[in-house]
PDB file of N, CA and C in Angstrom:
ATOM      1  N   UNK A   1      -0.652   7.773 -42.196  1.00  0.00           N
ATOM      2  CA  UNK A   1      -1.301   6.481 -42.327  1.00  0.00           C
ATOM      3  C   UNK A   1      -1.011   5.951 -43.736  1.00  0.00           C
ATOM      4  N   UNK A   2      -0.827   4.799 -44.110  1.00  0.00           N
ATOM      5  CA  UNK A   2      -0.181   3.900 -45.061  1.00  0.00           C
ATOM      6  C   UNK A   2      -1.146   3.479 -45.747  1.00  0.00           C
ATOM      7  N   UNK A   3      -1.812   4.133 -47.076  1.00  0.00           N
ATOM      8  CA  UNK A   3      -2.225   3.040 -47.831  1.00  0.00           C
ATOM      9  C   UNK A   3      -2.103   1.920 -48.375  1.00  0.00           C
ATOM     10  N   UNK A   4      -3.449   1.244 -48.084  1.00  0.00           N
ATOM     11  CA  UNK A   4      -3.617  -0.537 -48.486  1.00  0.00           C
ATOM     12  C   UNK A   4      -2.682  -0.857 -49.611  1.00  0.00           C
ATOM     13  N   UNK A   5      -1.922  -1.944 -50.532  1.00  0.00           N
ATOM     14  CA  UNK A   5      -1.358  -1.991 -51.499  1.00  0.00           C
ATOM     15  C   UNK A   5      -2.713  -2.620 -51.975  1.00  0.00           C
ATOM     16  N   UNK A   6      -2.610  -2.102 -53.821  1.00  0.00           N
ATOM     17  CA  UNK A   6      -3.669  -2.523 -54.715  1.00  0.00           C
ATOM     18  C   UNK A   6      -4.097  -4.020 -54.463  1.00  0.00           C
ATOM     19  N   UNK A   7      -3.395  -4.883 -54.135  1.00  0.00           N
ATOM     20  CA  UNK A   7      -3.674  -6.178 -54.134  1.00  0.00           C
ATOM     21  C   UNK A   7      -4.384  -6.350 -52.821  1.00  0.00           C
ATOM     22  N   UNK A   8      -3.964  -5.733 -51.644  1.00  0.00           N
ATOM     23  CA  UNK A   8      -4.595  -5.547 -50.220  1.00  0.00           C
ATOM     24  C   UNK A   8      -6.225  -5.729 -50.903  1.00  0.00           C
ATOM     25  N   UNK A   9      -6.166  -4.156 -51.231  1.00  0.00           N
ATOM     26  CA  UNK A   9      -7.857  -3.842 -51.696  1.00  0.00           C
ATOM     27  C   UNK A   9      -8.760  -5.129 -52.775  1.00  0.00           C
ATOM     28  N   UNK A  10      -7.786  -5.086 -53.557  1.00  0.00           N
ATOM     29  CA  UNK A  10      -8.418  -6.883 -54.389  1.00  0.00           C
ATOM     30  C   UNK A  10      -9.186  -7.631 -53.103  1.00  0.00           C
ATOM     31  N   UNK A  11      -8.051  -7.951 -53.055  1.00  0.00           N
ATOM     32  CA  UNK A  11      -8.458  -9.327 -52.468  1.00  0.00           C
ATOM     33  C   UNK A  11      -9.696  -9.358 -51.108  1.00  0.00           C
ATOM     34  N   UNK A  12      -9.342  -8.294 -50.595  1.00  0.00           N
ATOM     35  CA  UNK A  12     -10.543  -7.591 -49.794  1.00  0.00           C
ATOM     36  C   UNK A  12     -12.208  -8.143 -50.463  1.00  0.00           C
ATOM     37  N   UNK A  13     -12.289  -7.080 -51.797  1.00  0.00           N
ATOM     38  CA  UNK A  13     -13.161  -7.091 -52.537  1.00  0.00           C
ATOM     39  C   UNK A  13     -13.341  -8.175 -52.435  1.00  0.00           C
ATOM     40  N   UNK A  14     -12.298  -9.287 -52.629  1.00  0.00           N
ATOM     41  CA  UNK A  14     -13.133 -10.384 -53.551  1.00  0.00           C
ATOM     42  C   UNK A  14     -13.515 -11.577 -52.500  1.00  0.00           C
ATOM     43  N   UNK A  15     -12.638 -10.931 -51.279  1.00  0.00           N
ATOM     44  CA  UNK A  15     -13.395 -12.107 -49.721  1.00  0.00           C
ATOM     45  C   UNK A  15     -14.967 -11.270 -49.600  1.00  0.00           C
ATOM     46  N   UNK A  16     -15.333 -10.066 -49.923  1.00  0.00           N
ATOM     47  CA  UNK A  16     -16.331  -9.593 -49.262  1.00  0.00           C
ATOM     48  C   UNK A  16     -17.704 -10.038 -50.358  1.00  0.00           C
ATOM     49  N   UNK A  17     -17.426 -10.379 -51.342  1.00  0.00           N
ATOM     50  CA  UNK A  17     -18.218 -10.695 -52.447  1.00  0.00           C
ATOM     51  C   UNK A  17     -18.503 -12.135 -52.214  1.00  0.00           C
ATOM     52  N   UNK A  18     -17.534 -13.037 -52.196  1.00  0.00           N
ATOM     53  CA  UNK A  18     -17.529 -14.526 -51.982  1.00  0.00           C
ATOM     54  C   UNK A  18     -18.530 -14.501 -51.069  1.00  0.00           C
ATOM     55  N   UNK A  19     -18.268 -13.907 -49.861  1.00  0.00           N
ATOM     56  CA  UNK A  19     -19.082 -13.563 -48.859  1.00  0.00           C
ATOM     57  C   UNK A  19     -20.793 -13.706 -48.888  1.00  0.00           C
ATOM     58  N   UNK A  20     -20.915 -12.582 -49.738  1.00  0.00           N
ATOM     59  CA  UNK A  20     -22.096 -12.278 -50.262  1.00  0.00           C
ATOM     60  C   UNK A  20     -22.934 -13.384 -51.659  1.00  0.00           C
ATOM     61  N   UNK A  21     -22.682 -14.568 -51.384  1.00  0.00           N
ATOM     62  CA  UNK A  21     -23.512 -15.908 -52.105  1.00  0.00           C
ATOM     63  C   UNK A  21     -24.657 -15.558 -51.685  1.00  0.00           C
ATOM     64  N   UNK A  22     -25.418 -15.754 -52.960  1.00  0.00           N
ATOM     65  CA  UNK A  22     -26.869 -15.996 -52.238  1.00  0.00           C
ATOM     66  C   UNK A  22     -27.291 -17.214 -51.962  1.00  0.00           C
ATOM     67  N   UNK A  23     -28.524 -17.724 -51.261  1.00  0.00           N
ATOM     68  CA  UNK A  23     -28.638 -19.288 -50.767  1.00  0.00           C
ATOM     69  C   UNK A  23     -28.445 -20.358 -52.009  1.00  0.00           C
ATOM     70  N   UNK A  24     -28.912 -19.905 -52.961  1.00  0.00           N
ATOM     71  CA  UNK A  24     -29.093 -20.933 -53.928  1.00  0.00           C
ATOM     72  C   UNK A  24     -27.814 -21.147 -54.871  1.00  0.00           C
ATOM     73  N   UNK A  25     -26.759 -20.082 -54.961  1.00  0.00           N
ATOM     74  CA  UNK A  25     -25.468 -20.267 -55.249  1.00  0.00           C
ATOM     75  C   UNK A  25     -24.943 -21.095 -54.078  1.00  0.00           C
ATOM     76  N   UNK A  26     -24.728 -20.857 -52.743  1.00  0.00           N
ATOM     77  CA  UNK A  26     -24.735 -21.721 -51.894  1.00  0.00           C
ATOM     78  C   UNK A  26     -24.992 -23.323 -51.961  1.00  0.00           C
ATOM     79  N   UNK A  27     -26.223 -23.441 -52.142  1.00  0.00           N
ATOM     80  CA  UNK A  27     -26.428 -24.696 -52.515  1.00  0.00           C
ATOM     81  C   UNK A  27     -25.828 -25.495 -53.384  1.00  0.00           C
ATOM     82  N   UNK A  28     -25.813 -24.754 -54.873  1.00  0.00           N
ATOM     83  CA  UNK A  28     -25.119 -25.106 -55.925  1.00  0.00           C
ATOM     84  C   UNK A  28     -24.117 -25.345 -56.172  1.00  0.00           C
ATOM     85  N   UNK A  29     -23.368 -24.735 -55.263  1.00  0.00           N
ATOM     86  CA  UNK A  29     -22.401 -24.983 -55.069  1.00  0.00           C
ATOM     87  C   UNK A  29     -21.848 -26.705 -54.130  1.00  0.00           C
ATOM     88  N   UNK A  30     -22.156 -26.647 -53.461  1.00  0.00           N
ATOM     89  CA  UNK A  30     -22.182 -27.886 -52.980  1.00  0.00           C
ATOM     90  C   UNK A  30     -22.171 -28.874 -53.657  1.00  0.00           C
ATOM     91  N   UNK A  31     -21.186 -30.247 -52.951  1.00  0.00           N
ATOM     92  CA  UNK A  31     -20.640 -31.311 -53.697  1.00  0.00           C
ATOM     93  C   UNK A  31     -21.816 -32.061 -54.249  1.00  0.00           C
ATOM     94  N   UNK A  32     -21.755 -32.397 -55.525  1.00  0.00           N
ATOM     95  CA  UNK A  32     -23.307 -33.519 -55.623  1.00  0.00           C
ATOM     96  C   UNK A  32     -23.232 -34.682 -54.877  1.00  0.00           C
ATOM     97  N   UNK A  33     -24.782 -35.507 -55.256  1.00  0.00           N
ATOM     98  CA  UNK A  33     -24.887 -36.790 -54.414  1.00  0.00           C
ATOM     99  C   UNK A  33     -24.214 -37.786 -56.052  1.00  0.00           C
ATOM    100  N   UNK A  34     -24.145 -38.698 -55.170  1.00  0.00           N
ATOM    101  CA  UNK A  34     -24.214 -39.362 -56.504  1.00  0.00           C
ATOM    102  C   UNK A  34     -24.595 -40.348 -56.734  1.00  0.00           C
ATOM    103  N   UNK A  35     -25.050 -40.209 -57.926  1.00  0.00           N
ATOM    104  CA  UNK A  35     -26.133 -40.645 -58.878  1.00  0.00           C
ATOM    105  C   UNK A  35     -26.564 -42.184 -58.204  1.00  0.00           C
ATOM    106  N   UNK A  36     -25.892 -42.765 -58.488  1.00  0.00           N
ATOM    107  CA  UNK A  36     -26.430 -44.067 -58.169  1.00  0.00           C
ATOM    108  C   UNK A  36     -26.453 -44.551 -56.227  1.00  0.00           C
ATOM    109  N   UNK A  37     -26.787 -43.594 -55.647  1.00  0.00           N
ATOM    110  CA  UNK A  37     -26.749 -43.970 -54.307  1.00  0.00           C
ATOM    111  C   UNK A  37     -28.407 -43.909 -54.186  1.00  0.00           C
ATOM    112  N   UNK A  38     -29.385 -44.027 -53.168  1.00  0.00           N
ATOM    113  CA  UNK A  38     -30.645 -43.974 -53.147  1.00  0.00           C
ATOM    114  C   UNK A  38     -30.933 -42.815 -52.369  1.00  0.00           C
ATOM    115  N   UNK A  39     -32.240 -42.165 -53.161  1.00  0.00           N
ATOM    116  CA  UNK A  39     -32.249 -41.080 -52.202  1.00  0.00           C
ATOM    117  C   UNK A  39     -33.756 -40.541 -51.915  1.00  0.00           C
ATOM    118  N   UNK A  40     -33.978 -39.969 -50.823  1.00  0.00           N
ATOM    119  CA  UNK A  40     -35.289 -39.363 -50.473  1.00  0.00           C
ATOM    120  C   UNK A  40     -35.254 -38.288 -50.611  1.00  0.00           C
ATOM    121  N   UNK A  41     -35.549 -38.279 -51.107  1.00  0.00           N
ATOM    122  CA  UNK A  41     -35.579 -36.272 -51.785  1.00  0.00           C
ATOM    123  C   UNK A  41     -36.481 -35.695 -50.636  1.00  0.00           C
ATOM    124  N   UNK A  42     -37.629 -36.344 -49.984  1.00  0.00           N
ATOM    125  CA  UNK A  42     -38.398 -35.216 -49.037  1.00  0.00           C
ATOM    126  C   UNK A  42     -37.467 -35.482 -47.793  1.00  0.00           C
ATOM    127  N   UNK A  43     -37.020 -36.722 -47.452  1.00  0.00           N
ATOM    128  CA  UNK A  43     -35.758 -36.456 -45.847  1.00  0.00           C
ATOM    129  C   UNK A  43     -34.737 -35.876 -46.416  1.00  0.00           C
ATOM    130  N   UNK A  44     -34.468 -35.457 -47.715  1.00  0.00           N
ATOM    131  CA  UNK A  44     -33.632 -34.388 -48.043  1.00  0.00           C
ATOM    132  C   UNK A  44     -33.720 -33.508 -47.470  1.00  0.00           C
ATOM    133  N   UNK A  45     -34.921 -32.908 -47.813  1.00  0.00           N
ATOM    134  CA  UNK A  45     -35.162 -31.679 -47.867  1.00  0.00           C
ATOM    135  C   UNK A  45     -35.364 -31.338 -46.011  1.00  0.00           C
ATOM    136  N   UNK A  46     -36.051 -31.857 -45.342  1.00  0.00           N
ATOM    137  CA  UNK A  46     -36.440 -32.209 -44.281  1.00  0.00           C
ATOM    138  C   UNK A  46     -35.090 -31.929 -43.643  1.00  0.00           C
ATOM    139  N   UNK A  47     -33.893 -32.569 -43.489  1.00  0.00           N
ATOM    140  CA  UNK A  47     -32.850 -32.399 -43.089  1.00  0.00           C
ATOM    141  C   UNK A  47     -32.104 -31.236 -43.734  1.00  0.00           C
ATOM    142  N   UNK A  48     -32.333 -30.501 -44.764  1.00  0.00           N
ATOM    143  CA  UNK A  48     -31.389 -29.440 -45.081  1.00  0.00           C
ATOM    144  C   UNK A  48     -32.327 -28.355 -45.576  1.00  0.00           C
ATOM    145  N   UNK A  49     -33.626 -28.319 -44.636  1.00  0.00           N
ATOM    146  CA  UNK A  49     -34.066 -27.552 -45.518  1.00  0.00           C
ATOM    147  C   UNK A  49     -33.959 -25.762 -44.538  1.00  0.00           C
ATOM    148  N   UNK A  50     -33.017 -26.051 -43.073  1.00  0.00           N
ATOM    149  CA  UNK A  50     -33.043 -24.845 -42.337  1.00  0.00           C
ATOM    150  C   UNK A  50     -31.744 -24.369 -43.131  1.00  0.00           C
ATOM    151  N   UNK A  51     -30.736 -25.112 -43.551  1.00  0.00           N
ATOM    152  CA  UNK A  51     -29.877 -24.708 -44.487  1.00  0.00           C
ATOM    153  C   UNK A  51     -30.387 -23.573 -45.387  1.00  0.00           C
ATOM    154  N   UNK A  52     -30.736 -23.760 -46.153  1.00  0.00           N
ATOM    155  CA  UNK A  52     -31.561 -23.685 -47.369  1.00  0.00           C
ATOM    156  C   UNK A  52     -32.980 -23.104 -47.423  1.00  0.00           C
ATOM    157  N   UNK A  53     -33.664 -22.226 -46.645  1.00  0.00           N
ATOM    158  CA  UNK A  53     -35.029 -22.359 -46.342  1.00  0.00           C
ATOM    159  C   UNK A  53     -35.420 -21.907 -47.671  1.00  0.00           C
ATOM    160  N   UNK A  54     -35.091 -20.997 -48.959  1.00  0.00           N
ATOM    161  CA  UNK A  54     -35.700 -20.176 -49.223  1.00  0.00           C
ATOM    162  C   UNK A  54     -36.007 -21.269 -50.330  1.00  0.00           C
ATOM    163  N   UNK A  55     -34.305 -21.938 -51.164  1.00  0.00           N
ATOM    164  CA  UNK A  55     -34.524 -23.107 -51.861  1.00  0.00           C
ATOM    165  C   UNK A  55     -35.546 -24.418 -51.164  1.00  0.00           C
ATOM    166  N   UNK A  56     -35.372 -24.721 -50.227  1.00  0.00           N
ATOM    167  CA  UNK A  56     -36.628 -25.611 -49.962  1.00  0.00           C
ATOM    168  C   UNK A  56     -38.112 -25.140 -49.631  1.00  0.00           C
ATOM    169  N   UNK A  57     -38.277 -24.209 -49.778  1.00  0.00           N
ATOM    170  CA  UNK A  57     -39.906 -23.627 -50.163  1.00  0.00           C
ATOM    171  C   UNK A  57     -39.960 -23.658 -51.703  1.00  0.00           C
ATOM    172  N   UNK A  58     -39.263 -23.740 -52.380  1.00  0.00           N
ATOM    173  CA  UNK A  58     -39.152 -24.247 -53.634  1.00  0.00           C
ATOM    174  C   UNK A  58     -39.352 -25.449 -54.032  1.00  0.00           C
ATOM    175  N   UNK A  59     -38.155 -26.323 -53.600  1.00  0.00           N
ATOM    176  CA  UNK A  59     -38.586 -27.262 -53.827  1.00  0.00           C
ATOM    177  C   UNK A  59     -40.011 -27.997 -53.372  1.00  0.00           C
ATOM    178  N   UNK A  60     -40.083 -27.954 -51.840  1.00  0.00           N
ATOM    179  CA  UNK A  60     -42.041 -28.227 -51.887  1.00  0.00           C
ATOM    180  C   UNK A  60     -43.080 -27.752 -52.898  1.00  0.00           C
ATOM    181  N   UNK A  61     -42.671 -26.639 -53.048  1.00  0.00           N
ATOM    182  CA  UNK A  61     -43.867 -26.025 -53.967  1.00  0.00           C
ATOM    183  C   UNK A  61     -43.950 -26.741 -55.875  1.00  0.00           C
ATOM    184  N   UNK A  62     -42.674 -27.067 -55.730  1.00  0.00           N
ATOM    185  CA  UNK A  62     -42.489 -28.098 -56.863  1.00  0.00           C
ATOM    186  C   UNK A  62     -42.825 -29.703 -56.521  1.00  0.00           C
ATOM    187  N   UNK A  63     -42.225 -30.162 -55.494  1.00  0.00           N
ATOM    188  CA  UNK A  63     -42.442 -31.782 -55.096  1.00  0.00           C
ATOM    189  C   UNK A  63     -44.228 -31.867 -55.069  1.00  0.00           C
ATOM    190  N   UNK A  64     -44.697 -30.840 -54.725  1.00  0.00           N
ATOM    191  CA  UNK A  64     -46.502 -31.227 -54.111  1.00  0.00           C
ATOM    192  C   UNK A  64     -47.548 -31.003 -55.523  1.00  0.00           C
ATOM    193  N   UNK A  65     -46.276 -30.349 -56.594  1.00  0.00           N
ATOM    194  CA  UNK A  65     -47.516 -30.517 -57.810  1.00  0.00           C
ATOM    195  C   UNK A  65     -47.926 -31.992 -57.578  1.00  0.00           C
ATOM    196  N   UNK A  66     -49.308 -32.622 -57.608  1.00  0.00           N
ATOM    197  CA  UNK A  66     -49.359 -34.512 -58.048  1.00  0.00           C
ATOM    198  C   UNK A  66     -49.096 -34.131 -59.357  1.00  0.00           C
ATOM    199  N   UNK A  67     -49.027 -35.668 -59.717  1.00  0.00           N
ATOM    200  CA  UNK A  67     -48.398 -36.433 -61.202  1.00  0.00           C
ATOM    201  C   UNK A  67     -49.807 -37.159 -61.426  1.00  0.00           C
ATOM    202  N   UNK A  68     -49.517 -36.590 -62.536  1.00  0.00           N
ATOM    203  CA  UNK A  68     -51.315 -37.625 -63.264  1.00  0.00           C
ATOM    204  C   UNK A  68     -50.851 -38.775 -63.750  1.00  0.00           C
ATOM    205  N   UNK A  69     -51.402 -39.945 -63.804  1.00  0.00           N
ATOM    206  CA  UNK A  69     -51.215 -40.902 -64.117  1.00  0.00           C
ATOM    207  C   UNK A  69     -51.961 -41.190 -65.577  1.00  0.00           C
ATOM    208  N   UNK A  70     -52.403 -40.612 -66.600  1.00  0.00           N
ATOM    209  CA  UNK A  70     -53.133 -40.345 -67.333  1.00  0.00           C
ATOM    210  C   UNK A  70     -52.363 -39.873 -68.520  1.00  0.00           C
ATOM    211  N   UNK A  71     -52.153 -40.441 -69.487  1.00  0.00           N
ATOM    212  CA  UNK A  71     -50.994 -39.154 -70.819  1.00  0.00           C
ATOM    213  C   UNK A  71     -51.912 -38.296 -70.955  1.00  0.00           C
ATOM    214  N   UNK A  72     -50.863 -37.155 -71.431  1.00  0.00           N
ATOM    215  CA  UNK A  72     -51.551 -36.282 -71.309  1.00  0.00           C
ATOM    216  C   UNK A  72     -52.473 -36.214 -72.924  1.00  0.00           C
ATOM    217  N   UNK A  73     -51.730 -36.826 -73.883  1.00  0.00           N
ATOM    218  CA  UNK A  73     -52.575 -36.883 -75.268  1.00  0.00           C
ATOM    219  C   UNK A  73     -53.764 -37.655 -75.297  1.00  0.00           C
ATOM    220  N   UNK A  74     -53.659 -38.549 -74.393  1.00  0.00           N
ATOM    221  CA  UNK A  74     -55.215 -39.532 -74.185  1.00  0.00           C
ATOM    222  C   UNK A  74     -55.991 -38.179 -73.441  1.00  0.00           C
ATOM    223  N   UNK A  75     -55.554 -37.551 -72.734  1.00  0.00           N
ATOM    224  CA  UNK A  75     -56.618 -36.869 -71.868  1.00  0.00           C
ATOM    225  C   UNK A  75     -56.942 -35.319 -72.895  1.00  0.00           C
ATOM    226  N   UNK A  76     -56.317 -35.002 -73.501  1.00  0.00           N
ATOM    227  CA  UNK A  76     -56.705 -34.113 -74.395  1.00  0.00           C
ATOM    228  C   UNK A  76     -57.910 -34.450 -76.300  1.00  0.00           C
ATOM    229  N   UNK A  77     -57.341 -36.070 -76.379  1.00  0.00           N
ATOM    230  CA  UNK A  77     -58.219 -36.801 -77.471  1.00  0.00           C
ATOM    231  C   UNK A  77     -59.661 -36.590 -76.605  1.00  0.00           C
ATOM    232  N   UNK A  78     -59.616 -37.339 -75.696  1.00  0.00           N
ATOM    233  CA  UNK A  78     -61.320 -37.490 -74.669  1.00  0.00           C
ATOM    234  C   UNK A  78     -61.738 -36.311 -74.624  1.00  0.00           C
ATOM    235  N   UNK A  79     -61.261 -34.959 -74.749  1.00  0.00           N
ATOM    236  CA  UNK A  79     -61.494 -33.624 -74.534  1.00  0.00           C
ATOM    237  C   UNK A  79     -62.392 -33.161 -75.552  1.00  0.00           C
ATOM    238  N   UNK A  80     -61.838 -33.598 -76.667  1.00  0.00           N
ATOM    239  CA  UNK A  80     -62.266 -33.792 -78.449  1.00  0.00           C
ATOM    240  C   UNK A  80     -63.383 -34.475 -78.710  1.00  0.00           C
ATOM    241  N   UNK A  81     -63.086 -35.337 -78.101  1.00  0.00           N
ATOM    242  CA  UNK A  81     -64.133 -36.421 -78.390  1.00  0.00           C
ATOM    243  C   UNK A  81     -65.529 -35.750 -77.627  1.00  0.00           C
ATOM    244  N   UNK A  82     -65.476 -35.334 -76.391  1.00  0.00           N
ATOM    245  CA  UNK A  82     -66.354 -35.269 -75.652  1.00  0.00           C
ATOM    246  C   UNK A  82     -66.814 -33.807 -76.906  1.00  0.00           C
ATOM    247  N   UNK A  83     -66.230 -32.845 -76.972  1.00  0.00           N
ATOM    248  CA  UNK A  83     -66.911 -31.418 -77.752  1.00  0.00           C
ATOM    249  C   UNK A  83     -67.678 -32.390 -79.334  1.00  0.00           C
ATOM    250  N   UNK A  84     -67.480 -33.030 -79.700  1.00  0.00           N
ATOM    251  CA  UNK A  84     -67.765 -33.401 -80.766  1.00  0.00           C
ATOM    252  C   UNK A  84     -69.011 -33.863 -80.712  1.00  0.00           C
ATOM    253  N   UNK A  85     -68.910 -34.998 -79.292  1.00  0.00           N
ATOM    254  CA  UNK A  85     -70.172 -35.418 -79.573  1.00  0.00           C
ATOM    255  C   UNK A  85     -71.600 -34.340 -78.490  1.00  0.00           C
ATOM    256  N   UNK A  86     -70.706 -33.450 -77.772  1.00  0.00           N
ATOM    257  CA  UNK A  86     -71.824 -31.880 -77.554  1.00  0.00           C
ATOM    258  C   UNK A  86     -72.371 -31.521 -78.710  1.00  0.00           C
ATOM    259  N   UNK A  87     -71.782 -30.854 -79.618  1.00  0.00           N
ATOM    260  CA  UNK A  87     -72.183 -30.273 -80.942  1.00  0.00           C
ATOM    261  C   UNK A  87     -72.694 -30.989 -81.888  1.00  0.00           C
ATOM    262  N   UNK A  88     -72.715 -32.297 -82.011  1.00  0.00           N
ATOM    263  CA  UNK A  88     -73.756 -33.024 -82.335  1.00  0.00           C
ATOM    264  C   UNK A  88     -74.925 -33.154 -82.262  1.00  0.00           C
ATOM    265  N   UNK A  89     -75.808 -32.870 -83.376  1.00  0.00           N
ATOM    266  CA  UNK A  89     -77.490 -32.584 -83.155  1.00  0.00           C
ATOM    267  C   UNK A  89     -78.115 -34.478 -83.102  1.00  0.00           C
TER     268      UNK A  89
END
């Protein structure tokens, strides 16, 4: 029986590795959108997210933080303000 030539075995290796992407290299891989087209990021996700399941439990778990509408330095001054005038006799 005839051993593989060194390059046989390479290249082997390196289809069986390619192979082995994980989802989110996967993803990343993928062509971008671009930029200036409009986009829904949740029918994004919605549509690619059986692709992708593990990255789109991600991303939800990121999209569903809410956004305060509030800065956050105004809401930390009122914080101040409020202890100040507690400790006030």
């Amino acid at each position: 029986m005839a051993r593989p030539a060194e390059f046989d075995v390479y290249e082997g290796d390196e289809y069986s590795m390619a192979s082995r992407k994980s989802e989110l290299e996967k993803y990343l891989d993928e062509t971008r959108i671009v930029r200036k087209t409009e986009l829904d990021i949740l029918n994004y996700w919605k549509i690619n997210g059986q692709r992708y399941p593990t990255v789109a439990r991600m991303a939800r778990d990121i999209l569903s933080i809410p956004l305060s509408t509030v800065a956050s330095e105004s809401a930390f001054s009122y914080g101040v303000v409020s202890l100040i005038n507690i400790e006030a006799p």
